[in-house]
Structures are given as structure tokens and as C-alpha cells.
N, C-alpha and C. Protein backbone atom coordinates (compact mmCIF):
# COMPACT_ATOMS: atom_id res chain seq x y z
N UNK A 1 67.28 70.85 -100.28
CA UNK A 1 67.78 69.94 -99.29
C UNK A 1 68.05 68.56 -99.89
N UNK A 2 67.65 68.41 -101.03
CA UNK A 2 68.12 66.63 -101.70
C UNK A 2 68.92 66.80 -102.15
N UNK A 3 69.61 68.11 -102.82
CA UNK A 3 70.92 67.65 -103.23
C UNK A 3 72.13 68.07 -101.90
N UNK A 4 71.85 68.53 -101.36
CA UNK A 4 73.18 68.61 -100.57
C UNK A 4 73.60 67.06 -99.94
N UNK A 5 74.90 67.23 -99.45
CA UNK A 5 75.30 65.64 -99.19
C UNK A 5 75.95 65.94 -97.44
N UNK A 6 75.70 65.63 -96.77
CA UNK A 6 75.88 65.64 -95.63
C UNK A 6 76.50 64.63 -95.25
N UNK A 7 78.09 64.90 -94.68
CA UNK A 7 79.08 63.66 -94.32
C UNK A 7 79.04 63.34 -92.71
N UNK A 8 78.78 62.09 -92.51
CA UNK A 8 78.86 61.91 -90.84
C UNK A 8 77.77 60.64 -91.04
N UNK A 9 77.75 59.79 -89.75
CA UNK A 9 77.11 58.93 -89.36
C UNK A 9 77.98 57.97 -88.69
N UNK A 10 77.52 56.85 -88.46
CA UNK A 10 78.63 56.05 -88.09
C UNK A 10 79.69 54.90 -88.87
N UNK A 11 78.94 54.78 -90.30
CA UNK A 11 79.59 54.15 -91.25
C UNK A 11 81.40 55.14 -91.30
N UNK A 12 80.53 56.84 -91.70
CA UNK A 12 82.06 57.95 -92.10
C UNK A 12 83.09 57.30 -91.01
N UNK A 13 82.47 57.55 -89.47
CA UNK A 13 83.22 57.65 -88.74
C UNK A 13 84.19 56.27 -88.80
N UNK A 14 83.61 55.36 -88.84
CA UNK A 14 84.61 54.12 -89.16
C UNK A 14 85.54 54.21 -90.57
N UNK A 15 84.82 54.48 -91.25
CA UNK A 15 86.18 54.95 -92.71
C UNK A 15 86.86 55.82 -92.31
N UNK A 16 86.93 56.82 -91.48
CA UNK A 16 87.88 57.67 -90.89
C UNK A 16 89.07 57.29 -89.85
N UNK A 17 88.20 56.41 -89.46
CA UNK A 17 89.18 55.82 -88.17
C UNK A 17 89.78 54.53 -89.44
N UNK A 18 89.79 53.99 -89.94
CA UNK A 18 90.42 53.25 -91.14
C UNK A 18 91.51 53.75 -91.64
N UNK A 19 91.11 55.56 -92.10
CA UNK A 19 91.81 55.99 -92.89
C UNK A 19 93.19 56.27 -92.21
N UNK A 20 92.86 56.91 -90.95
CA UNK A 20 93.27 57.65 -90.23
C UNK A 20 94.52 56.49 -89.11
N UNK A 21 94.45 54.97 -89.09
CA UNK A 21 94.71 53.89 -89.14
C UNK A 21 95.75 53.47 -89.76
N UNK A 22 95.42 53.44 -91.05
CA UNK A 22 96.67 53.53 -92.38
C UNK A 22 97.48 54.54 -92.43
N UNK A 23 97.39 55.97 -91.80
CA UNK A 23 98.26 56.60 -91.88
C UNK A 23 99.01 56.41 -90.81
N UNK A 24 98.67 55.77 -89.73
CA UNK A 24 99.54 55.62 -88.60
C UNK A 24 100.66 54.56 -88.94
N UNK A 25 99.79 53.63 -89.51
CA UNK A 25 100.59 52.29 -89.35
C UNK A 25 101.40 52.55 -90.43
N UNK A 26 101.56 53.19 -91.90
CA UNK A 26 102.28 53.68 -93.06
C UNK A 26 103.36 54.20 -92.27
N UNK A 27 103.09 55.06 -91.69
CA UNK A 27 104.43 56.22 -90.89
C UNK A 27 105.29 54.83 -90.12
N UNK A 28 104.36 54.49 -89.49
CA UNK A 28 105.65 53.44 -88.32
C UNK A 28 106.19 52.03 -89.56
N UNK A 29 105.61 51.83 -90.80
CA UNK A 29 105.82 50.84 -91.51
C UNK A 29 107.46 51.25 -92.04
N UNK A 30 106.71 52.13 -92.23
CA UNK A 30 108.51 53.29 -93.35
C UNK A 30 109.30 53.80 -92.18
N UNK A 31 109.09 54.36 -91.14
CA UNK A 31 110.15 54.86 -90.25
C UNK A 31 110.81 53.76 -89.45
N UNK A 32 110.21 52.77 -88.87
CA UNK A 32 111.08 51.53 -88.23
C UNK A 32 111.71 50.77 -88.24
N UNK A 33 111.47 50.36 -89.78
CA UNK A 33 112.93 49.80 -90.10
C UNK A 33 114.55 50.77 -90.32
N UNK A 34 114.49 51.88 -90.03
CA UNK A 34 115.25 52.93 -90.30
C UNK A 34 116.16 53.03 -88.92
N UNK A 35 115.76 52.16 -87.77
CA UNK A 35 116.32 52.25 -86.31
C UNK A 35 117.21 51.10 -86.47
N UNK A 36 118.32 51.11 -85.63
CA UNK A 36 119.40 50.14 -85.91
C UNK A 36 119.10 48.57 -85.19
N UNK A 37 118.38 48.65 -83.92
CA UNK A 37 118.49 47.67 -83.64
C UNK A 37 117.16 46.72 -84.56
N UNK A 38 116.72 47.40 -85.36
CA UNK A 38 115.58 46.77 -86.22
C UNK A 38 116.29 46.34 -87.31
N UNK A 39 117.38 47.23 -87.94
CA UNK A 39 118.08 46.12 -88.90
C UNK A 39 119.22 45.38 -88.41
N UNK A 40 119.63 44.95 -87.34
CA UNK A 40 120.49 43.99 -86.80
C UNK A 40 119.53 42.63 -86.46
N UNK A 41 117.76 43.33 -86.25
CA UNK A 41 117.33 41.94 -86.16
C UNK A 41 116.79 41.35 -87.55
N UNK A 42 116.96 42.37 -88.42
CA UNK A 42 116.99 41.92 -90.12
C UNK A 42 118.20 40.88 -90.47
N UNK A 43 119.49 41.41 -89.93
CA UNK A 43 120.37 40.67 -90.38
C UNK A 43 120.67 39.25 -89.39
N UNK A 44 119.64 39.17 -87.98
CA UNK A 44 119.90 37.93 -87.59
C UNK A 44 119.23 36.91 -88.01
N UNK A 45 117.99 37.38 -88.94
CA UNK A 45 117.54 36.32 -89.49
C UNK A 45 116.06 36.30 -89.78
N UNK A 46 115.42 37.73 -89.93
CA UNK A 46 114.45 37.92 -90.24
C UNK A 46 113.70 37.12 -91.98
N UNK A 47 112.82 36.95 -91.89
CA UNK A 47 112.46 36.16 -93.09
C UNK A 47 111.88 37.20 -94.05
N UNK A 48 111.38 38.25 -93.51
CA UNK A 48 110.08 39.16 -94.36
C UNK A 48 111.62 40.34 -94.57
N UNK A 49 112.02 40.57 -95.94
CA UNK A 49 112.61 41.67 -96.27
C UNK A 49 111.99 42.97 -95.62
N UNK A 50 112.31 44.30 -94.65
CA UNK A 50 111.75 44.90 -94.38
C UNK A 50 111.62 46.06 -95.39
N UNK A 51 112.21 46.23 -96.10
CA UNK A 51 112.01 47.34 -97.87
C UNK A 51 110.93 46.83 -98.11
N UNK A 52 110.33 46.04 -98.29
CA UNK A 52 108.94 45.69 -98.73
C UNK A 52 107.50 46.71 -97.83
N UNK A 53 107.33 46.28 -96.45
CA UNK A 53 107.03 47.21 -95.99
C UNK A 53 107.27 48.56 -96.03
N UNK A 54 108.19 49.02 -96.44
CA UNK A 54 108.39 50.51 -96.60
C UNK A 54 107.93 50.67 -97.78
N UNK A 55 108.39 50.26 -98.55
CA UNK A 55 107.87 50.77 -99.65
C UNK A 55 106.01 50.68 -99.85
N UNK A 56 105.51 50.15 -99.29
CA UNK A 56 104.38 50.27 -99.15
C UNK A 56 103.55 51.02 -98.22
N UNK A 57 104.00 51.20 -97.06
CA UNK A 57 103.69 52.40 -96.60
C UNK A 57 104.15 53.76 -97.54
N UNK A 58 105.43 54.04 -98.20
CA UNK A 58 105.79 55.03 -98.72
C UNK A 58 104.87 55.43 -99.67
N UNK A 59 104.40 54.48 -100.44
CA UNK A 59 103.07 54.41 -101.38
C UNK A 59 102.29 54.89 -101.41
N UNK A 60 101.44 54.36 -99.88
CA UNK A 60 99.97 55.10 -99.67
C UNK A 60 100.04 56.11 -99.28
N UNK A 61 101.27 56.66 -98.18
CA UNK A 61 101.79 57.98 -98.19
C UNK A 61 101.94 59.04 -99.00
N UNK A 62 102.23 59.05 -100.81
CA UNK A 62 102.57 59.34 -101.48
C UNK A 62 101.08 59.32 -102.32
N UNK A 63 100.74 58.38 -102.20
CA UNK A 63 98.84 58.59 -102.90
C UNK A 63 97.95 59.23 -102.15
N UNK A 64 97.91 59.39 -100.86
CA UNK A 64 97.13 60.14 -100.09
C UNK A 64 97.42 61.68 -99.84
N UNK A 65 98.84 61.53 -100.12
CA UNK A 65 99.30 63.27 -100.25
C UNK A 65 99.17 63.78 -101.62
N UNK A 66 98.80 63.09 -102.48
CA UNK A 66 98.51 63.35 -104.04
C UNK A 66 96.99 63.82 -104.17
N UNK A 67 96.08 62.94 -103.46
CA UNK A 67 95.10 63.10 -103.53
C UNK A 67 94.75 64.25 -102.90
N UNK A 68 95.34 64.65 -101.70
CA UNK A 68 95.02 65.82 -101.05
C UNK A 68 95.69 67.41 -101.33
N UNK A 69 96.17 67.12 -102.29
CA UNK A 69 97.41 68.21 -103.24
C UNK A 69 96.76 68.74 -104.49
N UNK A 70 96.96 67.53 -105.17
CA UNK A 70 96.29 67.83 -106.75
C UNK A 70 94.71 67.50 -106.91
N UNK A 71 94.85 68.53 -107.47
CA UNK A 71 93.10 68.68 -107.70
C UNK A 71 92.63 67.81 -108.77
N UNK A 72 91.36 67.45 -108.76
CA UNK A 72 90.84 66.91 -109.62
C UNK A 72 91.27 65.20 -109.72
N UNK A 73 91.83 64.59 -109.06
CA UNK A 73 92.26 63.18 -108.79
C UNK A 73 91.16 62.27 -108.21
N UNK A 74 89.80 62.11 -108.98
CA UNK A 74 89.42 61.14 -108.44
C UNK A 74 89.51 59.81 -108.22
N UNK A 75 89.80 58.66 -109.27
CA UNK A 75 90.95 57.64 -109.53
C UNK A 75 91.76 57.49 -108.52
N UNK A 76 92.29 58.51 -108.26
CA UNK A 76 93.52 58.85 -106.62
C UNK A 76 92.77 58.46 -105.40
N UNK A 77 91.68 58.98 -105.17
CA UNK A 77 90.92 58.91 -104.14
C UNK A 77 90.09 57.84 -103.69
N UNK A 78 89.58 56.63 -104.99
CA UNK A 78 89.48 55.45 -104.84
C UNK A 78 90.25 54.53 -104.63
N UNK A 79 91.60 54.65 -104.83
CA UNK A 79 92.55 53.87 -104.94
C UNK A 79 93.10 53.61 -103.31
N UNK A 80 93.30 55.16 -102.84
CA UNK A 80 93.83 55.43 -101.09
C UNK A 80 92.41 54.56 -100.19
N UNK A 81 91.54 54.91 -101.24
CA UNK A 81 89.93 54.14 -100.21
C UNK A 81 89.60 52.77 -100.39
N UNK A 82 89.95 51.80 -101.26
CA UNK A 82 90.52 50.74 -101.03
C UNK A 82 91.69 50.34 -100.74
N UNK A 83 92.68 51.39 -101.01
CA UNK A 83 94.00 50.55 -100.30
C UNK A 83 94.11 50.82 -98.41
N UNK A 84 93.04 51.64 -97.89
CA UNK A 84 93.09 51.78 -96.70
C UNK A 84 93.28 50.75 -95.59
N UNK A 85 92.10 50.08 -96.14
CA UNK A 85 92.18 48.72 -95.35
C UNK A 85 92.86 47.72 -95.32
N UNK A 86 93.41 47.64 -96.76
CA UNK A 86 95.00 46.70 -96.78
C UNK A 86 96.18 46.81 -96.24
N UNK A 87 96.47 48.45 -96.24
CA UNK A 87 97.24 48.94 -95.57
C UNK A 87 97.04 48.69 -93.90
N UNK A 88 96.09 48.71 -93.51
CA UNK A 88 96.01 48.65 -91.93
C UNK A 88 96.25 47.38 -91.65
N UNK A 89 95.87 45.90 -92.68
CA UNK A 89 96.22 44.88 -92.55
C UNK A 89 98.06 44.12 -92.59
N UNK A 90 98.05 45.30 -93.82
CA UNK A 90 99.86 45.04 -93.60
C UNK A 90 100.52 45.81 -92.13
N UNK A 91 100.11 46.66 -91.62
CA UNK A 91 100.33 47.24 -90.49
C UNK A 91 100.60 45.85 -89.36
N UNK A 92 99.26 45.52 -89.41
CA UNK A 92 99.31 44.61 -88.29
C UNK A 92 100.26 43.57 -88.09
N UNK A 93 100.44 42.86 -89.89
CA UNK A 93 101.67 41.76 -90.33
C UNK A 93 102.60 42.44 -89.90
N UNK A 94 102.63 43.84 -90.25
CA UNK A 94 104.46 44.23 -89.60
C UNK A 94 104.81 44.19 -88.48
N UNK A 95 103.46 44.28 -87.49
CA UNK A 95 103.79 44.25 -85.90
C UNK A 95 103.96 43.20 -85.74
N UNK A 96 103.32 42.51 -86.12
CA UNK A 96 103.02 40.45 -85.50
C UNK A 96 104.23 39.98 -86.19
N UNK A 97 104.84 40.47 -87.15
CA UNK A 97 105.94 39.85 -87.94
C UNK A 97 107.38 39.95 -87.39
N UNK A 98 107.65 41.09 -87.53
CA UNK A 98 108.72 42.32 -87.22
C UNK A 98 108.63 42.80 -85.32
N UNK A 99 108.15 43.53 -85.62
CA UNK A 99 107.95 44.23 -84.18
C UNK A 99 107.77 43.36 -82.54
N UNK A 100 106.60 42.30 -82.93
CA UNK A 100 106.63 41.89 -81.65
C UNK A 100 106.19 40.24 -82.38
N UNK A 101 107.74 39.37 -82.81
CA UNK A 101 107.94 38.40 -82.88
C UNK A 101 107.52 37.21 -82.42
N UNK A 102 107.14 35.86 -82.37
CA UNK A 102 106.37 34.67 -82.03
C UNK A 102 108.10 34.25 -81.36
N UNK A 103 108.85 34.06 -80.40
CA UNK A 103 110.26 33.36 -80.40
C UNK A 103 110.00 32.20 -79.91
N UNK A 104 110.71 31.15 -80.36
CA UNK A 104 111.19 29.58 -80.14
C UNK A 104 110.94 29.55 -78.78
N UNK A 105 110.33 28.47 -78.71
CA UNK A 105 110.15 28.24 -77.22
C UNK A 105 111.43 27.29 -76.85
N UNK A 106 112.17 27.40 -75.85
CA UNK A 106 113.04 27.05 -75.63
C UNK A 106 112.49 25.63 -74.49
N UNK A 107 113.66 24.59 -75.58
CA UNK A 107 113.21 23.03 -75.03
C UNK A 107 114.17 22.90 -73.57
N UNK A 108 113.02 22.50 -72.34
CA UNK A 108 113.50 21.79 -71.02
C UNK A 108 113.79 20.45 -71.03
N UNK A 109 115.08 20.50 -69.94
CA UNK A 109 115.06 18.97 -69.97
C UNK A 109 116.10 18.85 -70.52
């Protein structure tokens, strides 16, 4: 019974919901700029290039399906487990940035 490793508690469950987090926000990072009225508001004057975001979701996408593919990738598997949480942080920049914008308050008077 000491060597077996038993996964669960409430720490896993929060790295799961992390992980599981980054893959959401990766998918909508890379697929939304791909809708038209998202690059018409690129070309009215967006500041944040939206290829940047994609390509970074495409990334962790591409490291987390590596890791879960090819065997023997541990290196792989640290890398998706710290980039988890960055990723969920760029998630959020893309919403607050992109998605659901701060607009000019328009002067009265």
C-alpha cells in the first residue's frame, strides 16, 4: 500500500478543472477569430493582433495532444502543467480584450 499512488483529493480536482479550463479557452482562443464579424472588428481597430492568440491556443492544443499520443513524453507533460494556468490567463485577456471590449464612453453635453 506505500507504493501505490492514488489520484484525487481536492488539490487533483482543481488542476483538473485548470486543465480542463485551458482546453476550453485554447479551442475558443483559435476558433474565434476565424468568424467574420471578429475580423471586421480586427480591422476597425483592434490593438491586440488576433494570430497571436491563436497561435497560442494552437500550441497548447498541439502539446497536450502530444502528450496524450506519444508515449514516454514526460518534459511534454510538465510543460502543458505549467502552461495550464497561463493559458487560462490568456483566455481571460482574450475575452476582456477581444470578445467583450471596455467601449468609449460617449461625452454628453
Amino acid at each position: 500500500m506505500h507504493g501505490d499512488t492514488v489520484l484525487g483529493g481536492p488539490i487533483w480536482f482543481v488542476a483538473q478543472f485548470v486543465v480542463f479550463a485551458a482546453i476550453g479557452l485554447s479551442l475558443m482562443m483559435l476558433l474565434d477569430p476565424l468568424r467574420p464579424t471578429r475580423r471586421a472588428q480586427a480591422r476597425e481597430g483592434l490593438t491586440d493582433p488576433l494570430w497571436v492568440y491563436q497561435a497560442l491556443g494552437g500550441v497548447f492544443l498541439v502539446f497536450l495532444l502530444a502528450v496524450q499520443v506519444v508515449p514516454g513524453v514526460q518534459l511534454g507533460a510538465a510543460v502543458v502543467a505549467i502552461a495550464a494556468p497561463l493559458v487560462v490567463v490568456a483566455g481571460m485577456v482574450y475575452l476582456l480584450r477581444v470578445v467583450f471590449p471596455k467601449r468609449p464612453a460617449e461625452d454628453e453635453g
